[in-house]
C-alpha atoms as a PDB file:
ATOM      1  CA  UNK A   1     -59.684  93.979  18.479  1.00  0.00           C
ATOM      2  CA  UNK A   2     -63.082  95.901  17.133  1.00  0.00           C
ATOM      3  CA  UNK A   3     -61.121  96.560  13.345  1.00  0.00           C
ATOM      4  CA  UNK A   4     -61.131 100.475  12.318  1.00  0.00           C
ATOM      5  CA  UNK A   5     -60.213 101.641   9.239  1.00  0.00           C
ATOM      6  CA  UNK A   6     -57.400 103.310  10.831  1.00  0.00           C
ATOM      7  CA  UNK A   7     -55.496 100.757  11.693  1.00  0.00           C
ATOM      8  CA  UNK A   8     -53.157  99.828   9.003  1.00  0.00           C
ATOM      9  CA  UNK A   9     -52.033  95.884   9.487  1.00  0.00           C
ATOM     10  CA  UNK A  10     -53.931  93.776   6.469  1.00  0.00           C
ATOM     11  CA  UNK A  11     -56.111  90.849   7.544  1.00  0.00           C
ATOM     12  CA  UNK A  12     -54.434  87.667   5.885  1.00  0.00           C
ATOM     13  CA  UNK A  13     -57.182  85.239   4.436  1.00  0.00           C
ATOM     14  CA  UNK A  14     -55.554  82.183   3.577  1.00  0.00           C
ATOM     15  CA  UNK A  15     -57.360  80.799   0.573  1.00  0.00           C
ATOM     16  CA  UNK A  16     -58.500  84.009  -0.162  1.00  0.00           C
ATOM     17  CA  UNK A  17     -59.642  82.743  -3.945  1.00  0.00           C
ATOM     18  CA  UNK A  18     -62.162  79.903  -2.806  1.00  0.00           C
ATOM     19  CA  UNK A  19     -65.079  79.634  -2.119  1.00  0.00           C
ATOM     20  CA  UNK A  20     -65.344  81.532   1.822  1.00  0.00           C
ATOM     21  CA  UNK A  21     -62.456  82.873   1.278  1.00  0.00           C
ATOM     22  CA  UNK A  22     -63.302  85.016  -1.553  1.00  0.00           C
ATOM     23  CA  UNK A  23     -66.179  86.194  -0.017  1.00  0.00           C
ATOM     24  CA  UNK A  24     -64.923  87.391   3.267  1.00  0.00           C
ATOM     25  CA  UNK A  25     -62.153  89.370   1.085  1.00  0.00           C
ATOM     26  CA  UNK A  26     -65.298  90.831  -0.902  1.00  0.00           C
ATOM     27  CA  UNK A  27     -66.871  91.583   2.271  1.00  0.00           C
ATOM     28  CA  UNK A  28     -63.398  93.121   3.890  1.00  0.00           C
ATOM     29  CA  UNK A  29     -63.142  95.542   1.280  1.00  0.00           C
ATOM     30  CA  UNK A  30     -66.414  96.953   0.727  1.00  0.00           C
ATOM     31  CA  UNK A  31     -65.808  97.686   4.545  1.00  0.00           C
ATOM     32  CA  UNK A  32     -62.697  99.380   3.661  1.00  0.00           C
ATOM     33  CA  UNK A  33     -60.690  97.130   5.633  1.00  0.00           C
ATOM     34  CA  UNK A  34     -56.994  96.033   4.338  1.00  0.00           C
ATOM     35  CA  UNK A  35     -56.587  92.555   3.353  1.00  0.00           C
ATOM     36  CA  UNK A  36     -54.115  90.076   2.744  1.00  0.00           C
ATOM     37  CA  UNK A  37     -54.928  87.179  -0.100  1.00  0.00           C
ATOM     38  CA  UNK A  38     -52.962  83.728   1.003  1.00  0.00           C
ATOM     39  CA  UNK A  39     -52.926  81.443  -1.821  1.00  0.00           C
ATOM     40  CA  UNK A  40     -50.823  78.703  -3.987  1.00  0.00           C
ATOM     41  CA  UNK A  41     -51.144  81.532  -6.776  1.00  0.00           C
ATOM     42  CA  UNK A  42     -50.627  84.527  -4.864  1.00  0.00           C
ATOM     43  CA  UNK A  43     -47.053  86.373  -4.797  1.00  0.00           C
ATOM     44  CA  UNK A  44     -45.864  86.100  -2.513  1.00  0.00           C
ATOM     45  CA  UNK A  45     -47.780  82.361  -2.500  1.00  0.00           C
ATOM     46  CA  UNK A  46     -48.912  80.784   0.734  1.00  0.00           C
ATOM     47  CA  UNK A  47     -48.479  76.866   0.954  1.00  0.00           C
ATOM     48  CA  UNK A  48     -49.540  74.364   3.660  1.00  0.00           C
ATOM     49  CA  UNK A  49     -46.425  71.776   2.664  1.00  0.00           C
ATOM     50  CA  UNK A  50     -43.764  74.844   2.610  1.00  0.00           C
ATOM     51  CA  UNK A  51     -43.809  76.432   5.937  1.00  0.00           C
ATOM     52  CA  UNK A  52     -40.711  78.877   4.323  1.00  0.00           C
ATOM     53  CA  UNK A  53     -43.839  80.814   2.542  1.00  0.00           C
ATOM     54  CA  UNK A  54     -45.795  81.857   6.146  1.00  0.00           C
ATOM     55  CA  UNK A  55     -43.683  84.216   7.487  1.00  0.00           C
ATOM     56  CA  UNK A  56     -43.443  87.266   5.388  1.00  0.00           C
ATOM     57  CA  UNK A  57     -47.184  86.881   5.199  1.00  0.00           C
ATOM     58  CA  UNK A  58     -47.869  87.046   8.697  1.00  0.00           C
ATOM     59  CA  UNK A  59     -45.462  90.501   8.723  1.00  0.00           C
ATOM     60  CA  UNK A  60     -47.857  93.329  10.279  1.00  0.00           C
ATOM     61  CA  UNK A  61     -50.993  91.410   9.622  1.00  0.00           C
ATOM     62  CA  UNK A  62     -53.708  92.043  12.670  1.00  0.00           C
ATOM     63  CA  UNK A  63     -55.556  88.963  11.855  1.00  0.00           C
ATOM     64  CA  UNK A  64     -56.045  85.973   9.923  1.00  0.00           C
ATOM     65  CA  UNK A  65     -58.722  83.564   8.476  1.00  0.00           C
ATOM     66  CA  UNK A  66     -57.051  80.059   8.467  1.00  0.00           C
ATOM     67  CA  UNK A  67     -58.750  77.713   5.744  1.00  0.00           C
ATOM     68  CA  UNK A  68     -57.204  74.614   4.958  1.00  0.00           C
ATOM     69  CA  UNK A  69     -56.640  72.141   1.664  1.00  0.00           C
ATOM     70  CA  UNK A  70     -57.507  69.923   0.994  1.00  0.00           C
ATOM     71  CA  UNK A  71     -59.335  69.297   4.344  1.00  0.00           C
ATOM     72  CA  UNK A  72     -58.944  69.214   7.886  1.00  0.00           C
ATOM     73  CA  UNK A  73     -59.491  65.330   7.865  1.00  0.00           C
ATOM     74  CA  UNK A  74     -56.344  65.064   5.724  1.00  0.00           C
ATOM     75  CA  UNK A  75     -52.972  63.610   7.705  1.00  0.00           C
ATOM     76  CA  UNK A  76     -50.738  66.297   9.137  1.00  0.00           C
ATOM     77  CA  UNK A  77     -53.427  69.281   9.257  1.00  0.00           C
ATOM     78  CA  UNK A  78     -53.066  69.621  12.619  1.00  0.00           C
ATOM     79  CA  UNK A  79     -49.148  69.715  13.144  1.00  0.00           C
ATOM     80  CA  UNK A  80     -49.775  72.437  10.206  1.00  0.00           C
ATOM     81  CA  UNK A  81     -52.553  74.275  11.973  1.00  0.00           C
ATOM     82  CA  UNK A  82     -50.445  73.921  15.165  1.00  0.00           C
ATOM     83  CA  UNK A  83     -47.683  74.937  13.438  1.00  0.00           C
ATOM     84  CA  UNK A  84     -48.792  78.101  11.711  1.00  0.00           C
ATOM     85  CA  UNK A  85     -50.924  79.722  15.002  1.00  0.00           C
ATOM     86  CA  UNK A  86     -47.813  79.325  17.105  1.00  0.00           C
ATOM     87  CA  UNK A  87     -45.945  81.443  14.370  1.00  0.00           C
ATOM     88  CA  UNK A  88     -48.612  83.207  13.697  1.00  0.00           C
ATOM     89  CA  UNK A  89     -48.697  84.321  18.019  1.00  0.00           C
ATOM     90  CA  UNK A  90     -44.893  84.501  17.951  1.00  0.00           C
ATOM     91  CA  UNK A  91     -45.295  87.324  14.953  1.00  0.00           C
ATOM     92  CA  UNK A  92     -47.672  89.037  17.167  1.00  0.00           C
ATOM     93  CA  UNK A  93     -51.219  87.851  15.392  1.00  0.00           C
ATOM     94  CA  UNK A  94     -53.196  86.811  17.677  1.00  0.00           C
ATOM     95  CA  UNK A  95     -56.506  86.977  16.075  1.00  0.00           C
ATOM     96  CA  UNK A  96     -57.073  84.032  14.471  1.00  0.00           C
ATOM     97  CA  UNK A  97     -60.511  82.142  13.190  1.00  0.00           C
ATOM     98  CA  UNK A  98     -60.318  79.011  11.682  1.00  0.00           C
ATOM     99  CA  UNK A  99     -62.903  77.061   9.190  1.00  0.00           C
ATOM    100  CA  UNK A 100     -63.359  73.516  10.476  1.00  0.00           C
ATOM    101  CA  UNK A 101     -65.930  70.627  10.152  1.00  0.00           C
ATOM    102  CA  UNK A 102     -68.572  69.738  11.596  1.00  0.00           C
ATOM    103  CA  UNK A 103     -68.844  66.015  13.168  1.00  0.00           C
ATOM    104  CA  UNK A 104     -65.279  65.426  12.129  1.00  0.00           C
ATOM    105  CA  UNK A 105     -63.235  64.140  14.643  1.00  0.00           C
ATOM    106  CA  UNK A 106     -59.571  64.897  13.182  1.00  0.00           C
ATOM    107  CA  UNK A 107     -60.732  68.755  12.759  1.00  0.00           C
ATOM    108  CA  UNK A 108     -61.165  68.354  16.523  1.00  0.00           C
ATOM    109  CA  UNK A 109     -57.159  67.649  16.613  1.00  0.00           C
ATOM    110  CA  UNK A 110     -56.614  71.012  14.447  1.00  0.00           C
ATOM    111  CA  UNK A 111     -59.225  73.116  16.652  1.00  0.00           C
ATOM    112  CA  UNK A 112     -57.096  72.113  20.085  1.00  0.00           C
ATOM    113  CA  UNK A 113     -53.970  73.269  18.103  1.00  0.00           C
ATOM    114  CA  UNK A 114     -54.950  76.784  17.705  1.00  0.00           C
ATOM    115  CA  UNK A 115     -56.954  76.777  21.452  1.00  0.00           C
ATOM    116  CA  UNK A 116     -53.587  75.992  23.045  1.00  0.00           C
ATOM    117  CA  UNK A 117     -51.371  78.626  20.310  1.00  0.00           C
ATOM    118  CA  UNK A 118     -52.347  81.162  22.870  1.00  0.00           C
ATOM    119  CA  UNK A 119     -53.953  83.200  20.245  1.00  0.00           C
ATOM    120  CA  UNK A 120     -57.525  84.878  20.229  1.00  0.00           C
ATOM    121  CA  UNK A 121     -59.927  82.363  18.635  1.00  0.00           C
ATOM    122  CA  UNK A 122     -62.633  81.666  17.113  1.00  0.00           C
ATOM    123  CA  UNK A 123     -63.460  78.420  15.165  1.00  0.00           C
ATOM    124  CA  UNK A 124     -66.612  78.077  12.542  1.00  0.00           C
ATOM    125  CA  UNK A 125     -67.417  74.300  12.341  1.00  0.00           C
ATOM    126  CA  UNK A 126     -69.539  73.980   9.014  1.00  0.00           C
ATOM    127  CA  UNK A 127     -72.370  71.725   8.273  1.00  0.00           C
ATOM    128  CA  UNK A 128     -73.245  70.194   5.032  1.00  0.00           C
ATOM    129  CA  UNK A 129     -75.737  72.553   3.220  1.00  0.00           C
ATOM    130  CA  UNK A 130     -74.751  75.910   5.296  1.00  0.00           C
ATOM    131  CA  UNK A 131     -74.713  78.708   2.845  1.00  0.00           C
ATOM    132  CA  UNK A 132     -71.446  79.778   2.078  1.00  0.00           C
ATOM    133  CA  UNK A 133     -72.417  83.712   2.055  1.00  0.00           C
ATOM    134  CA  UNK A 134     -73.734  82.614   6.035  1.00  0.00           C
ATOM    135  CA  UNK A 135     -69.854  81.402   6.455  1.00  0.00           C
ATOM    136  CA  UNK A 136     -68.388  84.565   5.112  1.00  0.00           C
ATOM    137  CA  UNK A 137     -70.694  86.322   7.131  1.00  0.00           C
ATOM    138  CA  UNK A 138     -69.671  84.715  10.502  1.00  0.00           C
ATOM    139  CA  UNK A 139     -66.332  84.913   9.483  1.00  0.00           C
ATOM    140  CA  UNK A 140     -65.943  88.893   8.958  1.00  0.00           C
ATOM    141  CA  UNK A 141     -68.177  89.193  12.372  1.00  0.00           C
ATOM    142  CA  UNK A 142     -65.310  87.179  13.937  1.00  0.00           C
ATOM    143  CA  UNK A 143     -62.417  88.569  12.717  1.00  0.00           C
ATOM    144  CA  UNK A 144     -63.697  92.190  13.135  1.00  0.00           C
ATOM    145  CA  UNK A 145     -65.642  91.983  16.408  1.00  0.00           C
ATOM    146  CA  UNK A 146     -63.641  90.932  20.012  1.00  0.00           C
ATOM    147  CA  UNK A 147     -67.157  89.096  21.153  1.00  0.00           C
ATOM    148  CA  UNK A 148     -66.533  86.123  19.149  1.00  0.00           C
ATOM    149  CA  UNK A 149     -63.307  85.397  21.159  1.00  0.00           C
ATOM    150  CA  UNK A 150     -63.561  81.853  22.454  1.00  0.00           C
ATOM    151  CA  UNK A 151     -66.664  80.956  20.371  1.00  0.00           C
ATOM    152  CA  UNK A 152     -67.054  77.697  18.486  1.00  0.00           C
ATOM    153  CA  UNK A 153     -70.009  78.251  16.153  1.00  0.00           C
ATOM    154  CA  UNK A 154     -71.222  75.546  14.678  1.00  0.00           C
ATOM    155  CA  UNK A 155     -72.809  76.349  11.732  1.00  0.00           C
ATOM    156  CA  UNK A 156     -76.345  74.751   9.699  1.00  0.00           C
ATOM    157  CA  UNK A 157     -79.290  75.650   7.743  1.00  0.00           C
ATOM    158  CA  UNK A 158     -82.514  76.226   9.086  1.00  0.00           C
ATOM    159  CA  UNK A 159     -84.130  72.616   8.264  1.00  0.00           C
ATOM    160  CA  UNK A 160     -82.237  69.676   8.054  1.00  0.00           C
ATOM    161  CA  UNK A 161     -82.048  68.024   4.538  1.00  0.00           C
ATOM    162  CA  UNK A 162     -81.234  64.812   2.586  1.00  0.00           C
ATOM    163  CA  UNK A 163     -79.030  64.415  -0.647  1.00  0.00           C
ATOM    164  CA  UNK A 164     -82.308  63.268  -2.176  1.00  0.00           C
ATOM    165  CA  UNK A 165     -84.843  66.310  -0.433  1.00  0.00           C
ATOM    166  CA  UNK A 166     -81.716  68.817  -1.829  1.00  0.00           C
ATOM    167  CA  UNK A 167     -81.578  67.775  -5.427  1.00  0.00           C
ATOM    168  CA  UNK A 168     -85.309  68.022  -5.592  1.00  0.00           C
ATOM    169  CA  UNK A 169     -84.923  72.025  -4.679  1.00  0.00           C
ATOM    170  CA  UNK A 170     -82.478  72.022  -7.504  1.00  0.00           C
ATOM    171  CA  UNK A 171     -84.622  70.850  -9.974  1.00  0.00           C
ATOM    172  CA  UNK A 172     -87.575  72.935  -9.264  1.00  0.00           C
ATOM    173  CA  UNK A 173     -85.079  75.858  -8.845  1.00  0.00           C
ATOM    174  CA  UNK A 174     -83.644  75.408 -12.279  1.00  0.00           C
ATOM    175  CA  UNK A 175     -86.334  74.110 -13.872  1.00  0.00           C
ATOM    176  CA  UNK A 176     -84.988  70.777 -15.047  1.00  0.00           C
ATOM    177  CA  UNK A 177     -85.478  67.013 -14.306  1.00  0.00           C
ATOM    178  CA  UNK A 178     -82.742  66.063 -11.676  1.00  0.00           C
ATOM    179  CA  UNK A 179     -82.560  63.012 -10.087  1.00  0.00           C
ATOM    180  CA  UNK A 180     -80.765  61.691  -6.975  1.00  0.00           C
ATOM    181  CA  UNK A 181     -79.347  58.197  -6.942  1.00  0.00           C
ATOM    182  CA  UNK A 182     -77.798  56.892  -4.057  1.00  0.00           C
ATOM    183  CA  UNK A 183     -74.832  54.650  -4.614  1.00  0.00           C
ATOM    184  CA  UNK A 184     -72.877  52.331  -2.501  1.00  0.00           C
ATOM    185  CA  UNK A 185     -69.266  53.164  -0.571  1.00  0.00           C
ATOM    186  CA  UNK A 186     -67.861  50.477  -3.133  1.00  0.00           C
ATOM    187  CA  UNK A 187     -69.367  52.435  -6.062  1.00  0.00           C
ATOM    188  CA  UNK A 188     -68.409  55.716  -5.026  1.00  0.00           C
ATOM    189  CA  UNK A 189     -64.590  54.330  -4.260  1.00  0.00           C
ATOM    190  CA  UNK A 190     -64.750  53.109  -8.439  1.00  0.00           C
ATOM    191  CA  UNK A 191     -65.968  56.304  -9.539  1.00  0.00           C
ATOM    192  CA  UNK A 192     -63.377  58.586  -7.914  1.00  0.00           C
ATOM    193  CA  UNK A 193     -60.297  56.467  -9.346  1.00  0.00           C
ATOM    194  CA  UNK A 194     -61.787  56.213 -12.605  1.00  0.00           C
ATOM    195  CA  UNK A 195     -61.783  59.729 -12.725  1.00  0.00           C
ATOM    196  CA  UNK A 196     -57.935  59.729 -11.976  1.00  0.00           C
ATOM    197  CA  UNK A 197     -57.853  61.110  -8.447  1.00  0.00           C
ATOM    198  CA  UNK A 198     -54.824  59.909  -6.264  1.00  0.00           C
ATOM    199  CA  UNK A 199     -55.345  57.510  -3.980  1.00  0.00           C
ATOM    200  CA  UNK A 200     -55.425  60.054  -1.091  1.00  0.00           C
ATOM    201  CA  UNK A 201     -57.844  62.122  -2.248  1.00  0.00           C
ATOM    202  CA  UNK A 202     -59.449  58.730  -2.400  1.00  0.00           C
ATOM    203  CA  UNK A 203     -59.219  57.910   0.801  1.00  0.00           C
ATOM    204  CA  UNK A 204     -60.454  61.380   2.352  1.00  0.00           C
ATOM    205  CA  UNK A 205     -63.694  61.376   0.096  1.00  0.00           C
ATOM    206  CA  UNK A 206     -64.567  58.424   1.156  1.00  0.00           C
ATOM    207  CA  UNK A 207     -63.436  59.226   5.196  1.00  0.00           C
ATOM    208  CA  UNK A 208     -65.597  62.342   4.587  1.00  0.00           C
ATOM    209  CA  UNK A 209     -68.669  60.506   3.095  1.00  0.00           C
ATOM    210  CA  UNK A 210     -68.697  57.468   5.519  1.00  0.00           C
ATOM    211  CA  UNK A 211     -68.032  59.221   8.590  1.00  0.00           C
ATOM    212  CA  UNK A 212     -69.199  62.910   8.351  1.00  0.00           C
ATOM    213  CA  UNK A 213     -72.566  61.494   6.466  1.00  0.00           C
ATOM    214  CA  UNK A 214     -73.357  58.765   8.966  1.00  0.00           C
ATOM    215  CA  UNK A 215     -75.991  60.973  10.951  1.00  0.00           C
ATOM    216  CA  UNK A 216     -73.714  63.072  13.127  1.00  0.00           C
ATOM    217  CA  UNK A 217     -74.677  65.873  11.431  1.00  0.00           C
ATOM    218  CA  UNK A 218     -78.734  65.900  10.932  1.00  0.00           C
ATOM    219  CA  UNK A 219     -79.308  68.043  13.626  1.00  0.00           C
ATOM    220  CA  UNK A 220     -79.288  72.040  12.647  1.00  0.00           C
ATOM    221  CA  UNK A 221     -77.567  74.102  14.934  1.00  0.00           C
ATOM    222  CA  UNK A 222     -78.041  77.748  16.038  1.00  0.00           C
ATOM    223  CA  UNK A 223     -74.540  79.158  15.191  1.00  0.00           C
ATOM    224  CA  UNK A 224     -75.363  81.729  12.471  1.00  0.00           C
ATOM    225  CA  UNK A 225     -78.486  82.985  14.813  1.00  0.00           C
ATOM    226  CA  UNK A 226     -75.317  83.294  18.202  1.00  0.00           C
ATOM    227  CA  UNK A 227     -73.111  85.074  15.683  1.00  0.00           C
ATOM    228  CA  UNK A 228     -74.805  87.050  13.669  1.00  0.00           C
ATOM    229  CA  UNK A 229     -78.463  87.745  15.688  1.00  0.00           C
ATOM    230  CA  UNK A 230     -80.564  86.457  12.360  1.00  0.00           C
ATOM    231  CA  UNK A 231     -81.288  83.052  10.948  1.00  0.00           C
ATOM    232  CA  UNK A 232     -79.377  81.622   8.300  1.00  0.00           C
ATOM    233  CA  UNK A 233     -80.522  81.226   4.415  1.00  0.00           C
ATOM    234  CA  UNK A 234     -82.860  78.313   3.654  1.00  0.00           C
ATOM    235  CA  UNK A 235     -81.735  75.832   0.776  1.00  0.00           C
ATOM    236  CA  UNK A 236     -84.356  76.535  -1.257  1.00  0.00           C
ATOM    237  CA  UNK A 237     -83.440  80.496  -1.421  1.00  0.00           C
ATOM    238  CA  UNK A 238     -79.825  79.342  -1.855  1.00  0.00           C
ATOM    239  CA  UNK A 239     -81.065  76.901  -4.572  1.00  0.00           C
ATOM    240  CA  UNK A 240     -82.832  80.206  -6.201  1.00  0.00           C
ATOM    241  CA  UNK A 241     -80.468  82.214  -6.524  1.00  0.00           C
ATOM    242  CA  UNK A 242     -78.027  80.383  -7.522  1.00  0.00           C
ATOM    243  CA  UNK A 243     -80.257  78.900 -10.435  1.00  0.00           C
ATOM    244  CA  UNK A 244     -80.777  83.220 -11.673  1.00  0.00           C
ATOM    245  CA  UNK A 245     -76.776  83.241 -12.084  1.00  0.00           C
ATOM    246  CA  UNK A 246     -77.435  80.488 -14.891  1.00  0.00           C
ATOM    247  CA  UNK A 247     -74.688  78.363 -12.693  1.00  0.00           C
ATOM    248  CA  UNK A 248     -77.132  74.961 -13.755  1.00  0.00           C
ATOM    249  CA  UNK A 249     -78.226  76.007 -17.317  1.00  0.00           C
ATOM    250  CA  UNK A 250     -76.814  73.416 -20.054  1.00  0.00           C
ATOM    251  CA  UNK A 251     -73.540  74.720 -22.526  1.00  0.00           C
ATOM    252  CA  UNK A 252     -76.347  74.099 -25.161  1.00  0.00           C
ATOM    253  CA  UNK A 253     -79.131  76.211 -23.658  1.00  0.00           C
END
């Protein structure tokens, strides 16, 4: 499917208010292109634990952009991923692209799910510190262009960066003293249930941070240069731009 503005079936973006999600519907419709928003707030609302809410979405949709909440990682994504791209074939949508992770070994389970649906797809594994407007980006290619069929793109910045090397090109971005401190598992674990979060939120934090931070991931990748033919934002533009919205300025400033 190369998408024309003739054709009339939406394309369904299933948390179509965060943070890709928005921006590939942004992107969608300054194309002209229909779209579909799949949310928890939407009417009709999409959600992961009520299968009863996917079908009437899926009615004359040509493709879909699967994100999942809270995260691939979390138990029973995949029998939900599996779940949805079989209904999603068996409705006749066969395009489907799906966020993932990158270096996480349960998104792997969620990935094989829609490979074997018998749909068209393409999966996006992301990286810690890949732009989000490079993810939106690959995305639209993918769901508008039939050469991404079959292509896992994983997805990085151009350099490779620490926690430490990142907050430092926030602080000369925004012009303020920031200061990374690197705590233990233990610590981290205390912090997140002082703050209230249930215990498996908990638990997939600290999955995420153990396993997905543990080196796996330090090497950049060329998936935005495969997809798109250019090379993907540096940090420290991100960083920039993002300090000229006023997103880091103080409610005092």
């Amino acid at each position: 499917m190369n998408y024309k503005r003739s054709e009339q079936g939406p394309i369904l973006i299933l948390g179509g208010t965060g943070k890709t999600g928005r921006r590939v519907a942004q992107r969608l419709t300054r194309r002209g292109l229909p779209i579909r928003i799949g949310s928890r707030s939407g009417k009709p609302a999409f959600d992961w634990n009520n299968q009863s809410t996917w079908k009437s979405l899926l009615e004359g949709v040509n493709a879909v952009y699967i994100t999942y909440y809270p995260d691939l990682a979390s138990p029973g994504a995949a029998e939900a991923i599996d779940s949805f791209a079989k209904l999603a074939v068996e409705k006749d949508v066969k395009r489907l692209v799906l966020l993932s992770g990158r270096g996480e070994e349960e998104a792997v389970r969620s990935e094989k799910a829609l490979q074997d649906s018998g749909s068209d797809w393409t999966i996006l594994r992301s990286s810690w510190f890949v732009d989000v407007e490079d993810i939106a980006d690959v995305a639209v290619a993918a769901l508008t262009d039939n050469k991404h069929i079959g292509q896992i793109y994983e997805l990085s910045g151009p350099r490779a960066l620490t926690f430490k090397e990142a907050i430092e090109e926030i602080s000369k971005a925004s012009g303020r003293e920031i200061r990374y401190k690197n705590i233990s598992t233990e610590q981290f674990i205390s912090e997140l249930q002082q703050q209230g979060l249930p215990e498996d939120i908990v638990s997939l934090m600290v999955e995420l941070f153990t396993k997905v931070l543990d080196g796996r991931n330090s090497h950049i990748t060329n998936g935005v240069q495969r997809a798109l033919g250019r090379e993907p934002k540096d940090f420290s533009l991100y960083a920039r731009d993002a300090a000229a919205t006023g997103v880091w300025m103080m409610k005092n400033d």
